[in-house]
N, C-alpha and C. Protein backbone atom coordinates (compact mmCIF):
# COMPACT_ATOMS: atom_id res chain seq x y z
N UNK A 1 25.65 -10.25 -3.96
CA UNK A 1 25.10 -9.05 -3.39
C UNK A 1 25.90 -7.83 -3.79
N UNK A 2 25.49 -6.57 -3.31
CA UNK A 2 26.25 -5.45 -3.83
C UNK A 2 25.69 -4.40 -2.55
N UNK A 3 26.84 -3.35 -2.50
CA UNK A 3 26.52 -2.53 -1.29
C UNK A 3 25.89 -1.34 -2.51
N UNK A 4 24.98 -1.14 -3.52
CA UNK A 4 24.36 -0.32 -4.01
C UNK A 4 22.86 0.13 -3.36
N UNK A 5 22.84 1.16 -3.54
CA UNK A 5 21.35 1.95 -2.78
C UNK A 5 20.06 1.57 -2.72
N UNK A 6 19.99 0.70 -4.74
CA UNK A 6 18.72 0.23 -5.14
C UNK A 6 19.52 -1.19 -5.42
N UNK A 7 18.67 -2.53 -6.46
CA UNK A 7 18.51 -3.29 -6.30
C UNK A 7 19.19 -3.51 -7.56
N UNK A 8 19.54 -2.39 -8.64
CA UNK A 8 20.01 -1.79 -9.54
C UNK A 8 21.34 -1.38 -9.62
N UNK A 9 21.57 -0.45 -8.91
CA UNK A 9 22.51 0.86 -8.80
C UNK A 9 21.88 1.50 -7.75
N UNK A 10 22.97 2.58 -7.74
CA UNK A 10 22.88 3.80 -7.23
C UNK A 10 22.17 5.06 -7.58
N UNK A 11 21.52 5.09 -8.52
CA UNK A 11 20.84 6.30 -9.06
C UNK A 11 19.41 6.69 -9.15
N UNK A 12 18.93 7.51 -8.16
CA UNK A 12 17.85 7.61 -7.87
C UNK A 12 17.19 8.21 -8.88
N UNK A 13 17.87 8.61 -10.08
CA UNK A 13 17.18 9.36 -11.47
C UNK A 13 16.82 7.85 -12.09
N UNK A 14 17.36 6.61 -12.36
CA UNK A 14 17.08 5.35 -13.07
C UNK A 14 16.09 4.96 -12.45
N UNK A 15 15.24 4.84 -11.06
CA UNK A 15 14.45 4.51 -10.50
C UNK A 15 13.87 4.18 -11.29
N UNK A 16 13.39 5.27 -11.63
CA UNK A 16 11.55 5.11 -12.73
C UNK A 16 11.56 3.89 -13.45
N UNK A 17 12.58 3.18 -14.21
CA UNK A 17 13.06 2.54 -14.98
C UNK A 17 12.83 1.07 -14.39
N UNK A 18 13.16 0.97 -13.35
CA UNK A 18 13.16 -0.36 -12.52
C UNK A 18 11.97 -0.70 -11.43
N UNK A 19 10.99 0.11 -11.08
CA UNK A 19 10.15 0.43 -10.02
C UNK A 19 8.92 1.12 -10.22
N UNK A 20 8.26 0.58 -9.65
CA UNK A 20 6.16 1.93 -9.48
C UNK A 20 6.25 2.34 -8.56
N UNK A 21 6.63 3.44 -7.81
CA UNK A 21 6.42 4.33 -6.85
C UNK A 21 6.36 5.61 -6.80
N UNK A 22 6.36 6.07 -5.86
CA UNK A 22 5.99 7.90 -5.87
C UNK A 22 4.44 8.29 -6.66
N UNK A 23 3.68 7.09 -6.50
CA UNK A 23 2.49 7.26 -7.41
C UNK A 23 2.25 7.89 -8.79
N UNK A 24 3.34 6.69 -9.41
CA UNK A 24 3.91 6.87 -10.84
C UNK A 24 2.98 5.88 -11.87
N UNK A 25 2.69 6.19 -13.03
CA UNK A 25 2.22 5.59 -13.78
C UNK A 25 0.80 4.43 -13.92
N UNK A 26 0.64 3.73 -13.07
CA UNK A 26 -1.10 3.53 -13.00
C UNK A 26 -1.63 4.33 -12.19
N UNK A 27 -1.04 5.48 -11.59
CA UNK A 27 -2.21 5.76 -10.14
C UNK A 27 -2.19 5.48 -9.06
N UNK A 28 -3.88 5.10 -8.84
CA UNK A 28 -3.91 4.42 -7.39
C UNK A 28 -3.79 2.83 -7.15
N UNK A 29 -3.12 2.53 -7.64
CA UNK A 29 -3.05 1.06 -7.70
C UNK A 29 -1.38 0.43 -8.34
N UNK A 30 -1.61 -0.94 -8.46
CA UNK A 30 -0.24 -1.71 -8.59
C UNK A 30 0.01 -1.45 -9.56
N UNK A 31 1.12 -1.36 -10.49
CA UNK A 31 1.84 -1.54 -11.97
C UNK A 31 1.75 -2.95 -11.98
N UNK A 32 1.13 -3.39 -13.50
CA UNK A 32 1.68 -4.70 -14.41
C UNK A 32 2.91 -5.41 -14.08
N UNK A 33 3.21 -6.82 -13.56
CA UNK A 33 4.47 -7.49 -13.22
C UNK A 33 5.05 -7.12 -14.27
N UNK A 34 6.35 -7.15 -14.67
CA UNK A 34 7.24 -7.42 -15.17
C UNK A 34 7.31 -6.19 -16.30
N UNK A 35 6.95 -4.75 -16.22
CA UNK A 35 6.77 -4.22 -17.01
C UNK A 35 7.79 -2.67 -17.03
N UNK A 36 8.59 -3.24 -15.68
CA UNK A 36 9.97 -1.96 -15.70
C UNK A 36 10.66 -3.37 -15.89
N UNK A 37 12.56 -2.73 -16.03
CA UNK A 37 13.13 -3.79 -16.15
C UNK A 37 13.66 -4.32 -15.01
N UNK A 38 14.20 -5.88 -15.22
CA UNK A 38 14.83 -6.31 -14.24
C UNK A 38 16.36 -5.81 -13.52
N UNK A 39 16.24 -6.34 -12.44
CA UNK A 39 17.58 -5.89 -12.11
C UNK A 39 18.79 -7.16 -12.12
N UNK A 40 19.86 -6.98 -11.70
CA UNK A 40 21.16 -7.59 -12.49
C UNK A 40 21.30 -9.22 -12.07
N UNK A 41 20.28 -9.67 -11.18
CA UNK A 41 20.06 -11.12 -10.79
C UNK A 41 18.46 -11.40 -11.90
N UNK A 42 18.31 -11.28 -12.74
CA UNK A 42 17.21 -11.08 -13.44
C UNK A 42 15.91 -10.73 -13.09
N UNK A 43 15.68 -10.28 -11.43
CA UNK A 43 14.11 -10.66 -11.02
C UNK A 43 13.90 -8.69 -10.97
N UNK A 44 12.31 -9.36 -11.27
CA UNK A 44 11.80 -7.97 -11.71
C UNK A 44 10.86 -7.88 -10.40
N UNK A 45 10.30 -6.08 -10.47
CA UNK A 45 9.68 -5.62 -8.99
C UNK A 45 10.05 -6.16 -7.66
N UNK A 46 11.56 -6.11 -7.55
CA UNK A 46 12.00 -6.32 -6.45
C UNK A 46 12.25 -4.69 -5.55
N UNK A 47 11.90 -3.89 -6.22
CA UNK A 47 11.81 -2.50 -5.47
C UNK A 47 10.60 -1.51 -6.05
N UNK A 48 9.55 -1.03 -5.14
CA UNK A 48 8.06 -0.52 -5.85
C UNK A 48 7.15 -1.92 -6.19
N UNK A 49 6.07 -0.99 -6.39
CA UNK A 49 4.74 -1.93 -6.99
C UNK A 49 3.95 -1.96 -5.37
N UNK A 50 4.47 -3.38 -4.49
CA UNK A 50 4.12 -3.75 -3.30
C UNK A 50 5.22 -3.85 -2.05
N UNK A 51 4.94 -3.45 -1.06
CA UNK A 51 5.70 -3.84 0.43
C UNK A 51 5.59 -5.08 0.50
N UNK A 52 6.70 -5.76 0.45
CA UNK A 52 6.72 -7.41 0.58
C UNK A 52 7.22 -7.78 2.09
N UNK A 53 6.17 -9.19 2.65
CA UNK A 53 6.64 -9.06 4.30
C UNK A 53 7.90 -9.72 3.80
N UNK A 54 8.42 -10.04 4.75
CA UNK A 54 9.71 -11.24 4.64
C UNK A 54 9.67 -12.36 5.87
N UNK A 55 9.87 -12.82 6.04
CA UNK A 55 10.60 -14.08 7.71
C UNK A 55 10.67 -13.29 8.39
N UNK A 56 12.00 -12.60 8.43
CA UNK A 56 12.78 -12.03 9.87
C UNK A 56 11.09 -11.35 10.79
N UNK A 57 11.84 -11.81 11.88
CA UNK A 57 10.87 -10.75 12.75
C UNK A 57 12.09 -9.44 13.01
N UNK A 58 10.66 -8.30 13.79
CA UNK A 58 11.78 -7.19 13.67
C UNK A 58 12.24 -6.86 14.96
N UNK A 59 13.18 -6.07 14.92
CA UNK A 59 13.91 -5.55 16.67
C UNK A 59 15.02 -4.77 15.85
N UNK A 60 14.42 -3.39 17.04
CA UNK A 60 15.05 -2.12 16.94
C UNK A 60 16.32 -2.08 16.71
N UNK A 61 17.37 -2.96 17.42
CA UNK A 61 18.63 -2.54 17.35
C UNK A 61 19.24 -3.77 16.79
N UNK A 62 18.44 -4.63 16.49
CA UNK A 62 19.10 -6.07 15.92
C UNK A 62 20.36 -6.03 15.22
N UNK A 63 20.25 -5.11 14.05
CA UNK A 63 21.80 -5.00 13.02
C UNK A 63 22.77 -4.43 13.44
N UNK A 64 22.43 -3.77 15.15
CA UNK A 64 23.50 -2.97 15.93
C UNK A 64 24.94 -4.41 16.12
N UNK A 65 24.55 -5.75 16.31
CA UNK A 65 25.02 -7.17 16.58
C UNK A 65 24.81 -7.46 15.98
N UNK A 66 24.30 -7.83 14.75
CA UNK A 66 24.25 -9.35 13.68
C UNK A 66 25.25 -9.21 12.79
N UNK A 67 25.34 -11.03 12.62
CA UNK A 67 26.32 -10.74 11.84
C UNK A 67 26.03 -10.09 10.29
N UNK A 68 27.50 -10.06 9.79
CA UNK A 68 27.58 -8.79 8.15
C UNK A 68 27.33 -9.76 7.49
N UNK A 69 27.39 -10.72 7.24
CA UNK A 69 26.65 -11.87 6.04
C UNK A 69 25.34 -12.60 6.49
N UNK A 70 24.57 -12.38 5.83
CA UNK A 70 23.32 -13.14 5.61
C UNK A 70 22.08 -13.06 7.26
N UNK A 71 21.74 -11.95 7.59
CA UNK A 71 21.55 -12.04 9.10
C UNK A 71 19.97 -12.21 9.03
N UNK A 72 19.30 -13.22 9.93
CA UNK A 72 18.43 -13.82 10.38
C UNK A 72 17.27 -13.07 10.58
N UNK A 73 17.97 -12.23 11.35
CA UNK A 73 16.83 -11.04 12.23
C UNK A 73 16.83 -11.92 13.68
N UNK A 74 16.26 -11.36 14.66
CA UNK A 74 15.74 -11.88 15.82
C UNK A 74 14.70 -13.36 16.12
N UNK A 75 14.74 -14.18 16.64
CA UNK A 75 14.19 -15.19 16.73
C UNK A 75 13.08 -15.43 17.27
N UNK A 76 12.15 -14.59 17.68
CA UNK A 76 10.79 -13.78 17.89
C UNK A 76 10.46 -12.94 17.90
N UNK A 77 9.16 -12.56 18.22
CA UNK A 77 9.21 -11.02 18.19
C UNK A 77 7.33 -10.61 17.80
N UNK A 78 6.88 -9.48 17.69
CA UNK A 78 5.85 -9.46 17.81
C UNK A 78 5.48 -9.21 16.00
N UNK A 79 6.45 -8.33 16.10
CA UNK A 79 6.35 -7.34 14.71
C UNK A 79 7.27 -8.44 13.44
N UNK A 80 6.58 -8.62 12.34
CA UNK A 80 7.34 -8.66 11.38
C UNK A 80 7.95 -7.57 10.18
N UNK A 81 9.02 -8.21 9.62
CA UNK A 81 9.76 -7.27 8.44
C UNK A 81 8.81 -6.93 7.37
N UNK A 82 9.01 -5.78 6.79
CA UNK A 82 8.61 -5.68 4.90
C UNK A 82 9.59 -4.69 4.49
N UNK A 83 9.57 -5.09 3.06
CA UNK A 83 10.63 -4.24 2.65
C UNK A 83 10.32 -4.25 0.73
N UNK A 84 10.98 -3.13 0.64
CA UNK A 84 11.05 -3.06 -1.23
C UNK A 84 10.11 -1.50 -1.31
N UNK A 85 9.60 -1.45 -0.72
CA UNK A 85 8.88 0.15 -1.07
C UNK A 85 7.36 -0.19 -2.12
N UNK A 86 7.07 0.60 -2.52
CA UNK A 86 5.51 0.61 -3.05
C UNK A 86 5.10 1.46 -3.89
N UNK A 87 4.25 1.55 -4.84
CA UNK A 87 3.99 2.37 -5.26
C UNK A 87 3.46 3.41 -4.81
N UNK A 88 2.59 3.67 -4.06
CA UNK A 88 3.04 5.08 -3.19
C UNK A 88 3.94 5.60 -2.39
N UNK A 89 5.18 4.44 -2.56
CA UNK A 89 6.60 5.05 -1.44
C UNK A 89 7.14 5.94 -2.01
N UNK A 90 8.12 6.70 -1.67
CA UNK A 90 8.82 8.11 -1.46
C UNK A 90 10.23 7.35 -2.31
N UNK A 91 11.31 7.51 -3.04
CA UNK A 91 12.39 6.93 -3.73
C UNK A 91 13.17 6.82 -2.64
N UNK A 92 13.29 7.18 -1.19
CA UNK A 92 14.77 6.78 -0.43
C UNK A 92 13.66 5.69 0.33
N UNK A 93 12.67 5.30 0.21
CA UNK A 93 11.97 4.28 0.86
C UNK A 93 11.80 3.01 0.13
N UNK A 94 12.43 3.11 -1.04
CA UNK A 94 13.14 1.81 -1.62
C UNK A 94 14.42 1.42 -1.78
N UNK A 95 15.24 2.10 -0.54
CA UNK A 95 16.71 1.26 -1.15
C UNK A 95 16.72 0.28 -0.17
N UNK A 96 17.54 -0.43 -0.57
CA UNK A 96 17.75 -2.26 -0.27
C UNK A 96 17.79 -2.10 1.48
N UNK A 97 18.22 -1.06 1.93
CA UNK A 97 18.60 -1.21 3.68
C UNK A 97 17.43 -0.21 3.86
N UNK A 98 16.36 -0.35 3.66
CA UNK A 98 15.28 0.23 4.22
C UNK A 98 14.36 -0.87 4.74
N UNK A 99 13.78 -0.70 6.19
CA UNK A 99 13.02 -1.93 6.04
C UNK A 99 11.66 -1.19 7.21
N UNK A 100 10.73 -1.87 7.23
CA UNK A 100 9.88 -1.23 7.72
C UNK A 100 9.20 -2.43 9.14
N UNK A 101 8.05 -2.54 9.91
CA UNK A 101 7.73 -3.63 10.55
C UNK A 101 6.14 -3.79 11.21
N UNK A 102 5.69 -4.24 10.97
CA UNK A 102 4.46 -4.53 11.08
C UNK A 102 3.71 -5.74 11.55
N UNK A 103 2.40 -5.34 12.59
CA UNK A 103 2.16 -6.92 12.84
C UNK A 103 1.65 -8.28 11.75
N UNK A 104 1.90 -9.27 12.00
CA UNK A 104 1.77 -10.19 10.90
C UNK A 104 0.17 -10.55 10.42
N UNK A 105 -0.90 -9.68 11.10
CA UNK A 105 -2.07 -9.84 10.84
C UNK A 105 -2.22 -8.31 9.75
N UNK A 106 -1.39 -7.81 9.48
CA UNK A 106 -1.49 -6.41 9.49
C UNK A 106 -2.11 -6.75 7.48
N UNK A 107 -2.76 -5.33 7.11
CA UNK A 107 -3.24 -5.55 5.51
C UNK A 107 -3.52 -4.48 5.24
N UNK A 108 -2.81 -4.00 3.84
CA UNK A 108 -3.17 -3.17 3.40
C UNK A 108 -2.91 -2.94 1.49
N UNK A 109 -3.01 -1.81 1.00
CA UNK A 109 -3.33 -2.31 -0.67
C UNK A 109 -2.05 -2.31 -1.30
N UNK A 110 -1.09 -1.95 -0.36
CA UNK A 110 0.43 -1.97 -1.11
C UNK A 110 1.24 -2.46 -0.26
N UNK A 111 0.89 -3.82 0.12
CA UNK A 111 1.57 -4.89 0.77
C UNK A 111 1.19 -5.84 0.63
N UNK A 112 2.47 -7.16 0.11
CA UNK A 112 1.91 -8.07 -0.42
C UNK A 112 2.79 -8.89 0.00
N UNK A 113 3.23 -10.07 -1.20
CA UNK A 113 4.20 -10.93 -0.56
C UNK A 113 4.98 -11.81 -2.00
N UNK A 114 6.12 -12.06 -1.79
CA UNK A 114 6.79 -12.93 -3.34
C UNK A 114 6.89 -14.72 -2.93
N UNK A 115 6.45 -14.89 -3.83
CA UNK A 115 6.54 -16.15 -3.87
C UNK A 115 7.66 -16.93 -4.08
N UNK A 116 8.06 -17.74 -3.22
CA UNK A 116 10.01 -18.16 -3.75
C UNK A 116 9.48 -19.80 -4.08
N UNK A 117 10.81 -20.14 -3.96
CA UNK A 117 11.33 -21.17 -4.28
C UNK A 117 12.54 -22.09 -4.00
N UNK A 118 13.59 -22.79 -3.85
CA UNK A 118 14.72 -23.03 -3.93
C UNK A 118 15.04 -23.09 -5.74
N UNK A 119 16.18 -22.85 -5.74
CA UNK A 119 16.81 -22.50 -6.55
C UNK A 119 17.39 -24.33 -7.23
N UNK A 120 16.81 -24.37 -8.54
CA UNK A 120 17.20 -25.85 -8.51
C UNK A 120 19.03 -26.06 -8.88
């Protein structure tokens, strides 16, 4: 991990470079996967394109107490997490400690979701 702003660095001028947002380059709609570059764990559109939900559910003051490595989020809750920003997000609405929360029925055209895996 890294305490940097983006997923990248720190530099909100490189954005463009790594991300689709601020309703940059297709428009009204998603950018092509893999078509800014990756960032320094190799995975690409991990900031812009789509709002990705995550697990954690959300609560207001949760990170006021959790712990500094690897934190859970709350263990119910109504609202879930998304995070990574969008192509119509604003550039300080994609750095890594931005997170947003929404109900889990919730849908819209720049929210989506990543598909994982374990790591073999």
């Amino acid at each position: 991990g890294s305490d940097d702003r983006y997923a990248f660095g720190d530099s909100t001028s490189a954005l463009v470079k790594y991300a689709w947002y601020g309703n940059a380059g297709y428009g009204a709609r998603t950018g092509q996967v893999a078509q800014k570059l990756p960032n320094a764990w190799g995975l690409y559109d991990m900031q812009g394109n789509v709002w990705e939900w995550v697990q954690d559910w959300f609560g207001d003051s949760y990170y006021a107490n959790s712990p500094a490595k690897d934190p859970k989020g709350p263990e119910a809750g109504q609202f879930r997490v998304y995070r990574g920003g969008s192509w119509i997000a604003k550039a300080d609405n994609l750095r890594v400690a931005v997170r947003f929360s929404g109900l889990p029925s919730s849908r819209s055209r720049d929210l989506g979701f990543r598909l994982a895996r374990q790591a073999e």
